[in-house]
C-alpha atoms as a PDB file:
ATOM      1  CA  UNK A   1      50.119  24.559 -24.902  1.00  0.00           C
ATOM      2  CA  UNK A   2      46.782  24.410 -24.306  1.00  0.00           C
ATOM      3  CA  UNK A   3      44.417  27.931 -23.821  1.00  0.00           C
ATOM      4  CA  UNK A   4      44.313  27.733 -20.171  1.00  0.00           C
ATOM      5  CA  UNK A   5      48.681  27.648 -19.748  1.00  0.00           C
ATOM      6  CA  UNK A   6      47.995  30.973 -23.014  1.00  0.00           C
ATOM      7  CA  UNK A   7      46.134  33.046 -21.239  1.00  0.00           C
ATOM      8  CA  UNK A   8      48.387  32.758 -18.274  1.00  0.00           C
ATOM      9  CA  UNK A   9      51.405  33.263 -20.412  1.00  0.00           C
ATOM     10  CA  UNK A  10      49.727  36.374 -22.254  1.00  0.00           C
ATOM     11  CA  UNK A  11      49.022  37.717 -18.656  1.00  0.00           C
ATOM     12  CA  UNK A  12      52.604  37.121 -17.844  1.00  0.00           C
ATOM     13  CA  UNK A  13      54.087  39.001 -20.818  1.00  0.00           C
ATOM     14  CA  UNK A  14      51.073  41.576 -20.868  1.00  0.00           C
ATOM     15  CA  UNK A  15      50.049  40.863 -24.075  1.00  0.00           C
ATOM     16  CA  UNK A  16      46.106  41.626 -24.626  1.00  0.00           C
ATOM     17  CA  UNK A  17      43.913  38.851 -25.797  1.00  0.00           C
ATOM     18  CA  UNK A  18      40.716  37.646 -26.741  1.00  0.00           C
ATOM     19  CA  UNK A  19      39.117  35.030 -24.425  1.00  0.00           C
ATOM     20  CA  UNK A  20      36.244  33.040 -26.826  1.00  0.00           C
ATOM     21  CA  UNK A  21      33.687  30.572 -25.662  1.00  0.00           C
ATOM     22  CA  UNK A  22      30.676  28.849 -26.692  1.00  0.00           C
ATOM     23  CA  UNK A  23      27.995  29.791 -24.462  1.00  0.00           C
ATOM     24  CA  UNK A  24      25.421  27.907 -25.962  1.00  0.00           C
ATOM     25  CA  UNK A  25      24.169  25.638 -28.738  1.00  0.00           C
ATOM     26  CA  UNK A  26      20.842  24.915 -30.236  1.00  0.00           C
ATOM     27  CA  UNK A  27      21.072  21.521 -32.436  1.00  0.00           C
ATOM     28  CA  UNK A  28      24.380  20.091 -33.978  1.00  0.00           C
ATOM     29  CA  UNK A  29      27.304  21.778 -34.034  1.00  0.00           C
ATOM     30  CA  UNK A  30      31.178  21.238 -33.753  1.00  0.00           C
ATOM     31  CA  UNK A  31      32.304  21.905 -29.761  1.00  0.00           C
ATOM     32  CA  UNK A  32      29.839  22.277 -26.824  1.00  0.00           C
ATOM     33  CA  UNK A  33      29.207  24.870 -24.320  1.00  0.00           C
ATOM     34  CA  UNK A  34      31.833  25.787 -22.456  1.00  0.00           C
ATOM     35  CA  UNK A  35      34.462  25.258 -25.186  1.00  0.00           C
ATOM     36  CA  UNK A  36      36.764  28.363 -25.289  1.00  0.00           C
ATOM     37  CA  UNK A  37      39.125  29.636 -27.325  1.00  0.00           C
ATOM     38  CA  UNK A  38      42.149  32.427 -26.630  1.00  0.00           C
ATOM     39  CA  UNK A  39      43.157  35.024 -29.665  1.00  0.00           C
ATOM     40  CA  UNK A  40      46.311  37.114 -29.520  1.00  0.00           C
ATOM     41  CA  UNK A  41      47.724  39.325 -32.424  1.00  0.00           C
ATOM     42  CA  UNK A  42      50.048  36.611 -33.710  1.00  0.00           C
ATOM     43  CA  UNK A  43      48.595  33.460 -31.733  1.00  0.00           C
ATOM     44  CA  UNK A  44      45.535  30.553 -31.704  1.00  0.00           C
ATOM     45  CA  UNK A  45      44.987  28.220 -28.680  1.00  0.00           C
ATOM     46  CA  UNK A  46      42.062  25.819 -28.191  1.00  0.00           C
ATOM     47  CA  UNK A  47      38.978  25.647 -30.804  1.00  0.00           C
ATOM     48  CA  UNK A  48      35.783  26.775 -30.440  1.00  0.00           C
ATOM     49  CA  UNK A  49      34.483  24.881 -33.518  1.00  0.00           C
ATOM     50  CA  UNK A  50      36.664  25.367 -36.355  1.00  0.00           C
ATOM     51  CA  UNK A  51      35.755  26.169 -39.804  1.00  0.00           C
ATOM     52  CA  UNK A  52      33.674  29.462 -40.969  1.00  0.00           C
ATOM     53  CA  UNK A  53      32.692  29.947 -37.428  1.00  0.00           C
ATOM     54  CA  UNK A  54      36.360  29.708 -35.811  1.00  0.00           C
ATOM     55  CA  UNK A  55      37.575  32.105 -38.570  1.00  0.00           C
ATOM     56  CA  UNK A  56      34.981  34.387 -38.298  1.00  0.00           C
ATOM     57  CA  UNK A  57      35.640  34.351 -34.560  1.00  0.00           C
ATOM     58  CA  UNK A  58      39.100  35.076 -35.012  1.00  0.00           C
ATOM     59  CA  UNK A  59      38.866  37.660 -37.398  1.00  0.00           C
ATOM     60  CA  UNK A  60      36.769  39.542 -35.121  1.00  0.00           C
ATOM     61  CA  UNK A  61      38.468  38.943 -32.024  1.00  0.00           C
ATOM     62  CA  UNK A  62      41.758  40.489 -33.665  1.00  0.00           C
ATOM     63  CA  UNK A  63      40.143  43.457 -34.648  1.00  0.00           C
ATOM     64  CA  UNK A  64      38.607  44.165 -31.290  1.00  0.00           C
ATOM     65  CA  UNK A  65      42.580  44.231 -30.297  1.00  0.00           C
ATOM     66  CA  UNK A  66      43.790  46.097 -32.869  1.00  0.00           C
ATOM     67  CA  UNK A  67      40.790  49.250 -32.194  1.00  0.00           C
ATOM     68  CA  UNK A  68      41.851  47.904 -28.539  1.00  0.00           C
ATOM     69  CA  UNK A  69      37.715  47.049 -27.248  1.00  0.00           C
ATOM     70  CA  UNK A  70      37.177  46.562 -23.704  1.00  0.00           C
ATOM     71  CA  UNK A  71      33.535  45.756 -23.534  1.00  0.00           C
ATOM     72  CA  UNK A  72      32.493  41.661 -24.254  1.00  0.00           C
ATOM     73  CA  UNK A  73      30.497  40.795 -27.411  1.00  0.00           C
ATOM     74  CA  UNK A  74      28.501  38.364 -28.321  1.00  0.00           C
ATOM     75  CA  UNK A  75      27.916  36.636 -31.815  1.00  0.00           C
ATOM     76  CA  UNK A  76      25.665  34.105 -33.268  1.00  0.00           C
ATOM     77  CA  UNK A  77      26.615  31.827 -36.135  1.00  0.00           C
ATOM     78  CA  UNK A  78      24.369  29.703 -37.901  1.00  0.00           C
ATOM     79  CA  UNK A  79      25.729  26.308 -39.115  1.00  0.00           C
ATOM     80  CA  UNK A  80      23.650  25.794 -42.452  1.00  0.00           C
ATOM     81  CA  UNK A  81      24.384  25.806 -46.086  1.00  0.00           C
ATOM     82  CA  UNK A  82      21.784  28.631 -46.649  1.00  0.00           C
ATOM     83  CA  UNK A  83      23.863  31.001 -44.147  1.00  0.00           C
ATOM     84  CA  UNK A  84      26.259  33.659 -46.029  1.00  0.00           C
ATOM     85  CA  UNK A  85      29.630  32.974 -45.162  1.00  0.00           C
ATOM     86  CA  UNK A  86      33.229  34.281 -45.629  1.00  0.00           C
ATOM     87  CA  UNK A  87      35.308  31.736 -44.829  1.00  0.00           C
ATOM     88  CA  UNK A  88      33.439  28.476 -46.402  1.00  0.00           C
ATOM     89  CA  UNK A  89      30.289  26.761 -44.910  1.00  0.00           C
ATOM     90  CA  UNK A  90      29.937  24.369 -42.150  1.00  0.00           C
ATOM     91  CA  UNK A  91      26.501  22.297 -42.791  1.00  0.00           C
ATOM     92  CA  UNK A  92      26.030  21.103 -39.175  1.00  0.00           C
ATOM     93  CA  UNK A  93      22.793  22.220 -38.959  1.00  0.00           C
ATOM     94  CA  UNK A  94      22.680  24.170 -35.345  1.00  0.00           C
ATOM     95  CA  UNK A  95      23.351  27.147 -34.258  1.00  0.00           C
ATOM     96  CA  UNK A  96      25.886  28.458 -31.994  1.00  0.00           C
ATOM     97  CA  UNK A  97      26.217  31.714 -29.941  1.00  0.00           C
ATOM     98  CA  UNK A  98      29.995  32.587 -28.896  1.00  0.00           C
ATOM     99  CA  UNK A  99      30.698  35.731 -26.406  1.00  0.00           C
ATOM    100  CA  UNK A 100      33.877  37.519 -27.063  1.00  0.00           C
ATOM    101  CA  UNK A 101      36.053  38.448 -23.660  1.00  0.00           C
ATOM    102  CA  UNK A 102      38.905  41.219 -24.367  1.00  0.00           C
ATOM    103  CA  UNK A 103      41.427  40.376 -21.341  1.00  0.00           C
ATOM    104  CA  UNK A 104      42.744  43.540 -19.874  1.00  0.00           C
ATOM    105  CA  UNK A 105      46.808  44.789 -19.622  1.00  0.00           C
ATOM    106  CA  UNK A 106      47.321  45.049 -16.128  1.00  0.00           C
ATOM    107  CA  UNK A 107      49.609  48.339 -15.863  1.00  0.00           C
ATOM    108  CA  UNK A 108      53.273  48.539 -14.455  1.00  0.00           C
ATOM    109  CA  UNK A 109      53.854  51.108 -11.719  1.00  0.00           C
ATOM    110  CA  UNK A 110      57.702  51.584 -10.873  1.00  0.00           C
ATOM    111  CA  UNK A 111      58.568  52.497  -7.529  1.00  0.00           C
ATOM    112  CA  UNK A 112      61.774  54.008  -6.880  1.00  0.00           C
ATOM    113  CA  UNK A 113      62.903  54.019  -3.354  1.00  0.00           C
ATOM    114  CA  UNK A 114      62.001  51.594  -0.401  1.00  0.00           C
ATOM    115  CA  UNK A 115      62.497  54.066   2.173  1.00  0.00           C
ATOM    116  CA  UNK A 116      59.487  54.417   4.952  1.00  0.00           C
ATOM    117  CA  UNK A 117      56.964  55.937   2.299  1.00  0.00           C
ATOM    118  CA  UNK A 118      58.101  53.840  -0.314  1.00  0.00           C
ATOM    119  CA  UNK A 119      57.207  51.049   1.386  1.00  0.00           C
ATOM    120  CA  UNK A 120      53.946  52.188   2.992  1.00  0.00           C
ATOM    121  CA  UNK A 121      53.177  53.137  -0.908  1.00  0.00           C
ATOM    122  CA  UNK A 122      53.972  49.299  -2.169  1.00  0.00           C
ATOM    123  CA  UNK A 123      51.934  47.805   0.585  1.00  0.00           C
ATOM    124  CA  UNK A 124      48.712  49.692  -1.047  1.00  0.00           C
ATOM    125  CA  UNK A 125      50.048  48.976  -4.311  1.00  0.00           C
ATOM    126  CA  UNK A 126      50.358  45.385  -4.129  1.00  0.00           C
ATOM    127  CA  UNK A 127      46.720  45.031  -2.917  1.00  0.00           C
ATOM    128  CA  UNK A 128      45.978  46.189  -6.551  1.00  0.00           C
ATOM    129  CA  UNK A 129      46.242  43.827 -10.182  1.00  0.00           C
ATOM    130  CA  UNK A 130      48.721  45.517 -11.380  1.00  0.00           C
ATOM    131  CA  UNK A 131      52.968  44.786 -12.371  1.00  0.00           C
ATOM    132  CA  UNK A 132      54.647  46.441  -9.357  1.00  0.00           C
ATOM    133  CA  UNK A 133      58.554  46.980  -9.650  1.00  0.00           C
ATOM    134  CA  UNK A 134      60.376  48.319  -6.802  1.00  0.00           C
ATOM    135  CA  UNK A 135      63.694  49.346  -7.030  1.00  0.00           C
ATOM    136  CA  UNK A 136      66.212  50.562  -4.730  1.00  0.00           C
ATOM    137  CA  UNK A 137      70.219  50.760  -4.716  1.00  0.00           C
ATOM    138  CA  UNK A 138      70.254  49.534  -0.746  1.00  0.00           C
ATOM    139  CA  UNK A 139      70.501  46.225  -0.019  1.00  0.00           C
ATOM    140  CA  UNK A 140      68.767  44.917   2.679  1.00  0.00           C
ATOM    141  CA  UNK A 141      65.642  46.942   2.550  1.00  0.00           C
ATOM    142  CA  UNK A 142      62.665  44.184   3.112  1.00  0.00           C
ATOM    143  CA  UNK A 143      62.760  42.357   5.804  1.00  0.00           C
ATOM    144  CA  UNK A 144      61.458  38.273   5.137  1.00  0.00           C
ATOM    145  CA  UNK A 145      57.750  39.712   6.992  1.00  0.00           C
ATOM    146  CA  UNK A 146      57.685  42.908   4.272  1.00  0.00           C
ATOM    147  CA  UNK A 147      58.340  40.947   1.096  1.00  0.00           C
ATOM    148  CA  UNK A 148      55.861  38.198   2.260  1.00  0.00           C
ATOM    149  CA  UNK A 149      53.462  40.502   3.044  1.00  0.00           C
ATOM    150  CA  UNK A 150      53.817  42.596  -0.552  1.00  0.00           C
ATOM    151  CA  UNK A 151      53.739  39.250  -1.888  1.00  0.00           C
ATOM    152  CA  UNK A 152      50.381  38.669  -0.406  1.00  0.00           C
ATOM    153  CA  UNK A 153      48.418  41.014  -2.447  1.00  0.00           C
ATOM    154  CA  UNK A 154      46.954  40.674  -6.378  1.00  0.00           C
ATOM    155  CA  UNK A 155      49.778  42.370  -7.604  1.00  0.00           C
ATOM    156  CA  UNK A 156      52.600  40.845  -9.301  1.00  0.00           C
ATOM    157  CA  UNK A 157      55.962  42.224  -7.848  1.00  0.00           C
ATOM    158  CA  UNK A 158      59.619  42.329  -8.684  1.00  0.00           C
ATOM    159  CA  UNK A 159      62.083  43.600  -6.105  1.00  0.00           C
ATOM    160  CA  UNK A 160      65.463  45.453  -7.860  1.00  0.00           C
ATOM    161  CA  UNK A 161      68.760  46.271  -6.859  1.00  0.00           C
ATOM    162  CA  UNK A 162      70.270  47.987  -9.409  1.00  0.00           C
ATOM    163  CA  UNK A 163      73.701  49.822  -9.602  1.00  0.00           C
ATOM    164  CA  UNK A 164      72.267  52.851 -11.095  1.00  0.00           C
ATOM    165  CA  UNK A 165      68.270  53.215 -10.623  1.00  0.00           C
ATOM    166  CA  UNK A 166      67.731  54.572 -14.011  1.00  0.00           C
ATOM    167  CA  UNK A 167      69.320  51.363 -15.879  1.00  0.00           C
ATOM    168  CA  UNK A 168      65.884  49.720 -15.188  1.00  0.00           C
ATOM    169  CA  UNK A 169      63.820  52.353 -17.411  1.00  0.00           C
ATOM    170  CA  UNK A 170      64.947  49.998 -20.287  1.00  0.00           C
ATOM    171  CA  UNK A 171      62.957  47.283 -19.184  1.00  0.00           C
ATOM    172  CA  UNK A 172      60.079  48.822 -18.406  1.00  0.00           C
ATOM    173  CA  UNK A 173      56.864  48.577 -21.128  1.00  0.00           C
ATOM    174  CA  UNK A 174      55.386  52.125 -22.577  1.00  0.00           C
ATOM    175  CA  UNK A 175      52.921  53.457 -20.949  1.00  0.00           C
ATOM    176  CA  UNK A 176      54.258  52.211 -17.138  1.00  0.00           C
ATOM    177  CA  UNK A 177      53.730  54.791 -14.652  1.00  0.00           C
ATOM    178  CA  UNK A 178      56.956  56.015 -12.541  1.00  0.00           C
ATOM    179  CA  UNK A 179      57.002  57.086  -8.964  1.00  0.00           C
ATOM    180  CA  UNK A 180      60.838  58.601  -7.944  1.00  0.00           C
ATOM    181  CA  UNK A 181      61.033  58.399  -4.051  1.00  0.00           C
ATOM    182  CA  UNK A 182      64.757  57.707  -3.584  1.00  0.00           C
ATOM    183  CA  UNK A 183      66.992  58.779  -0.737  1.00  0.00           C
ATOM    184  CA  UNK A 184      68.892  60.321  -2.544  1.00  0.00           C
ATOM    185  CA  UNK A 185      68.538  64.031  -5.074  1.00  0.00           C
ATOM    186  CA  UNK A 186      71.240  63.131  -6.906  1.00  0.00           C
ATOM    187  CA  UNK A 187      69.363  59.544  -7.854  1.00  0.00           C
ATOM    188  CA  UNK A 188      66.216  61.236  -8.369  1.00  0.00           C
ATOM    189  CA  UNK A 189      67.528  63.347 -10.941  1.00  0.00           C
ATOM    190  CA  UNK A 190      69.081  60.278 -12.612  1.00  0.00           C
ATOM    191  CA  UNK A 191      65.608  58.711 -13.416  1.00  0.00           C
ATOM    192  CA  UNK A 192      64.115  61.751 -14.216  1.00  0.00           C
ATOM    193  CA  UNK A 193      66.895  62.589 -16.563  1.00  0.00           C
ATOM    194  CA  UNK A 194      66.652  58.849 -18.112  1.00  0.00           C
ATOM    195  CA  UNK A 195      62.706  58.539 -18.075  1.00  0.00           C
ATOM    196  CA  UNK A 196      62.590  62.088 -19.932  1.00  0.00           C
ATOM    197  CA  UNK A 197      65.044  60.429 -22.716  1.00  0.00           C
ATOM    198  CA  UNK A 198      62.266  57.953 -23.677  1.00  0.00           C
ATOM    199  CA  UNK A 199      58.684  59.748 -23.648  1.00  0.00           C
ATOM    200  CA  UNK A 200      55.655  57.517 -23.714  1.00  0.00           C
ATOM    201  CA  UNK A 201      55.529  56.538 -19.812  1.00  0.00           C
ATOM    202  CA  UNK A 202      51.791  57.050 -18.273  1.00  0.00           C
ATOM    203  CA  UNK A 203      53.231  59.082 -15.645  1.00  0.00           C
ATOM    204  CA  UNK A 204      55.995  60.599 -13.653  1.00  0.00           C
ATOM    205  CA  UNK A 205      55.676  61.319  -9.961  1.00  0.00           C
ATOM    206  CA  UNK A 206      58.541  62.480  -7.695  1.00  0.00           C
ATOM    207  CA  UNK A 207      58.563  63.182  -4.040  1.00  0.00           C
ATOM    208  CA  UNK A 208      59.444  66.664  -2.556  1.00  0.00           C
ATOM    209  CA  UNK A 209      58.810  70.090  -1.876  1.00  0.00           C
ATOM    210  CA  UNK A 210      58.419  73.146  -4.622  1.00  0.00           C
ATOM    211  CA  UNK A 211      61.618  74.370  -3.599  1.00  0.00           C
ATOM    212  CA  UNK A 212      62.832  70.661  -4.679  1.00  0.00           C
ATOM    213  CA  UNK A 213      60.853  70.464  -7.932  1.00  0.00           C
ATOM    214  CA  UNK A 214      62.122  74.281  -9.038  1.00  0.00           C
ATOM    215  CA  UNK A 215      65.821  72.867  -8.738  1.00  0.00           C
ATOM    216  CA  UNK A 216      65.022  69.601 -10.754  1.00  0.00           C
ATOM    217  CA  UNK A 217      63.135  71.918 -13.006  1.00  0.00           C
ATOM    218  CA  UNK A 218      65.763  74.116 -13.748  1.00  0.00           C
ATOM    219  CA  UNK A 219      68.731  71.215 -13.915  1.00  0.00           C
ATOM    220  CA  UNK A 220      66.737  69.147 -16.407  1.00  0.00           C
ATOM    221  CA  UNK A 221      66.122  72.299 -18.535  1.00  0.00           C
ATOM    222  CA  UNK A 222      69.256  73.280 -18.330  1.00  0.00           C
ATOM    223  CA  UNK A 223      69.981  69.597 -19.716  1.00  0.00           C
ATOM    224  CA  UNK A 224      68.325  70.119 -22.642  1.00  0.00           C
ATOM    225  CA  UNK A 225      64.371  68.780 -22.107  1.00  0.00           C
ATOM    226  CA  UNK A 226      61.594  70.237 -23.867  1.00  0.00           C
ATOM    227  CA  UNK A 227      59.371  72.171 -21.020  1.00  0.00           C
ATOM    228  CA  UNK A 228      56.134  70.623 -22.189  1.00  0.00           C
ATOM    229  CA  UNK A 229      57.825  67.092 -20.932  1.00  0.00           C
ATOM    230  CA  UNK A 230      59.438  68.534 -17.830  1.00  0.00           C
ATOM    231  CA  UNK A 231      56.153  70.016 -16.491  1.00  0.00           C
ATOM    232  CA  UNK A 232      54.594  67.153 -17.376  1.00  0.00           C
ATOM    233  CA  UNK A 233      56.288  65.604 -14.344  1.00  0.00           C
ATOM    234  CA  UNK A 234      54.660  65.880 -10.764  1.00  0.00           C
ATOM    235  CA  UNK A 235      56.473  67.369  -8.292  1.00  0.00           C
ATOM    236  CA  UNK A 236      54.998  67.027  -5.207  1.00  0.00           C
ATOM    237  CA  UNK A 237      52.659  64.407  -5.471  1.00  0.00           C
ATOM    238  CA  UNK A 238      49.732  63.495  -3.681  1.00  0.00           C
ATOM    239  CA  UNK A 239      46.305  64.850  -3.222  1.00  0.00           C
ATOM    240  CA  UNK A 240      46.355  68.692  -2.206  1.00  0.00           C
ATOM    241  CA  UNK A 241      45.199  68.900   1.005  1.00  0.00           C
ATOM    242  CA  UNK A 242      45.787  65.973   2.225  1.00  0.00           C
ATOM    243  CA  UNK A 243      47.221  66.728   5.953  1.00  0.00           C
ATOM    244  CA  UNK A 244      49.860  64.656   7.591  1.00  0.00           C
ATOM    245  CA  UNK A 245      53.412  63.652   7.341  1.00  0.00           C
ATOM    246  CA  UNK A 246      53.642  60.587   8.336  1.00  0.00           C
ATOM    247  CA  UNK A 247      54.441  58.084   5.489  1.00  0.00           C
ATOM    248  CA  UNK A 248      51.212  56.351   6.193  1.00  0.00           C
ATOM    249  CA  UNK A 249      49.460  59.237   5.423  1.00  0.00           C
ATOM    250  CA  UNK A 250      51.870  60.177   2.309  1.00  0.00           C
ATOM    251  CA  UNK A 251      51.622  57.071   0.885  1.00  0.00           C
ATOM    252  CA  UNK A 252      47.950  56.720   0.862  1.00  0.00           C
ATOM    253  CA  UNK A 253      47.599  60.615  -0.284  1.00  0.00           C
ATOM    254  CA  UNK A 254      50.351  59.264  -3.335  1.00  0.00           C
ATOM    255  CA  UNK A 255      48.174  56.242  -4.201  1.00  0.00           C
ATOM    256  CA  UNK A 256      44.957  58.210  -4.452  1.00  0.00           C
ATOM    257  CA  UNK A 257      46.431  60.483  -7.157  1.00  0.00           C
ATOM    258  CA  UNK A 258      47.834  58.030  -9.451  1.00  0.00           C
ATOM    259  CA  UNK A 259      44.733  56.148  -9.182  1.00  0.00           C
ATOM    260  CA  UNK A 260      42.866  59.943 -10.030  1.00  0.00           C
ATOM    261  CA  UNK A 261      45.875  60.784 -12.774  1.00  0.00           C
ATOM    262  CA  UNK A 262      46.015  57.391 -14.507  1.00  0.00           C
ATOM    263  CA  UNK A 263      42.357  55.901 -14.266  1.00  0.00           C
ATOM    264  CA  UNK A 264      41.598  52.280 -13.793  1.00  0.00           C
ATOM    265  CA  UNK A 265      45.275  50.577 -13.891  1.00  0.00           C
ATOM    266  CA  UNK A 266      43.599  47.028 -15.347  1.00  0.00           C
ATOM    267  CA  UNK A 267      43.926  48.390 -18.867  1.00  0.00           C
ATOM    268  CA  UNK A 268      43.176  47.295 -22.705  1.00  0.00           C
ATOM    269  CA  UNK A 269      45.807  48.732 -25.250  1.00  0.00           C
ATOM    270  CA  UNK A 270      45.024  47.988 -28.833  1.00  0.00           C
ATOM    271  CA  UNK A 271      47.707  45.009 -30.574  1.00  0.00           C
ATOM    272  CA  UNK A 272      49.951  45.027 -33.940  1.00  0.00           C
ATOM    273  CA  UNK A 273      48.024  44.167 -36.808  1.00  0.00           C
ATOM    274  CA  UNK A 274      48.676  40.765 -37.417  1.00  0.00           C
ATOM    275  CA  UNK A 275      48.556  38.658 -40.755  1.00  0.00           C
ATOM    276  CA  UNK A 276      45.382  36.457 -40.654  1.00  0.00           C
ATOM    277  CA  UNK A 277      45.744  33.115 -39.370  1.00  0.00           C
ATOM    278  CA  UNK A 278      44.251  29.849 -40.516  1.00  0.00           C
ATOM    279  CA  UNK A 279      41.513  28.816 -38.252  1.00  0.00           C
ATOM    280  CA  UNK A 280      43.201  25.924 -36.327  1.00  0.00           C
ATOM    281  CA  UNK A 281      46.778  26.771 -37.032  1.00  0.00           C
END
């Protein structure tokens, strides 16, 4: 596999990585400009040169993952017997300047519920890079027009039709951010019930009124959930303020607050620590 079919793969799997390449070169040295190399916790593809300089590359790369760096670096090796190394010497006799690309974790957002706002809410969602999920029990909810048009957008996007809604919590990465919008209470309080089982998500929305949300509130205290984790939840959602009930309207005001609660939704998340790794392995 060669870095190009990596780097689509570590998109795929949203696993963050380290995008290397030679930028320039002043007398001999090992690769050209343009040669790049991709760095994941526990992976190597493509060469940017090999030796002192590959290791060194690597090394560094896997430690902007691990303190999870989103800003590019650059780094300048010389390739000389009189330059201090740590990983043996490389006597080309140039010099080489690499820059040092962290690739961002595009987010998961988990929509529950393809009713009219649901849908109005995935349309804006898909024309983000981001993993969209949408789930919903009914079958039959896109038409052939909707999913191609969902399709269209940045966004990668999975259509589910589970049983039971909350089943697909368990497949869902840490730190994905949950939007409950079902037409149905009783399913709502499934997901909340099951999401508030595993802590870590990046954020729980549901749809309704307070009078709604003090029900929910009391049934999932009553079921046992700390109150720091239940209020954590929000119930309504959208931007205050925000007039209109159409699910244009809702869907847009929804958007706007997840985008306000969970900042930019392209993000970096530091890797495992990782054993080091021959250069070239």
């Amino acid at each position: 596999m060669d870095w190009v079919d990596a780097l689509a793969r570590l998109r795929d799997r949203d696993e963050p990585c380290v995008l290397v390449t030679v930028t320039s070169v002043r007398g001999h040295a090992p690769r050209d400009p343009g040669a790049k190399m991709v760095v994941s916790a526990t992976g190597l593809w493509g060469s940017v040169g090999g030796g002192n300089l590959e290791a060194t590359a690597v090394q560094r790369a896997r430690a902007m993952l691990a303190d999870g760096v989103t800003v590019p670096e650059t780094a300048g090796f010389g390739l000389s017997e009189h330059v201090p190394t740590e990983h043996g010497r490389q006597c080309c006799g140039g010099e080489v300047q690499l820059l040092l690309e962290p690739v961002p974790v595009r987010a998961t957002v988990a929509v529950f519920g393809l009713g009219h706002v649901g849908y109005e809410l995935a349309r804006i969602l898909s024309r983000l890079e981001l993993r969209l999920v949408l789930v919903d029990t009914r079958a039959g909810r896109l038409t052939e027009e909707q999913r191609a048009d969902l399709d269209s957008g940045p966004a990668t996007v999975t259509v589910l039709r589970p049983v039971a809604p909350e089943t697909v919590l368990a497949d869902l990465p840490a730190g994905a951010h949950l939007l409950v919008l079902t037409h149905d209470h009783a399913e709502d309080l499934a997901i909340l019930d099951a999401a508030l089982r595993r802590p870590g998500w990046g954020s729980v929305g549901l749809i309704g009124s307070a009078a709604k949300w003090a029900r929910f509130r009391r049934r999932l205290l009553h079921e046992g959930h700390p109150a720091r984790l239940v209020d954590a939840i929000r119930c309504p959602i959208g931007v205050p303020g925000v007039a209109g009930k159409e699910p244009a309207v809702i869907a847009v005001s929804v958007a706007a607050e997840l985008l306000d609660a969970a900042g930019p939704l392209a993000r970096h998340r530091p890797a495992p620590e990782a054993p080091p790794r021959a250069a070239g392995s």
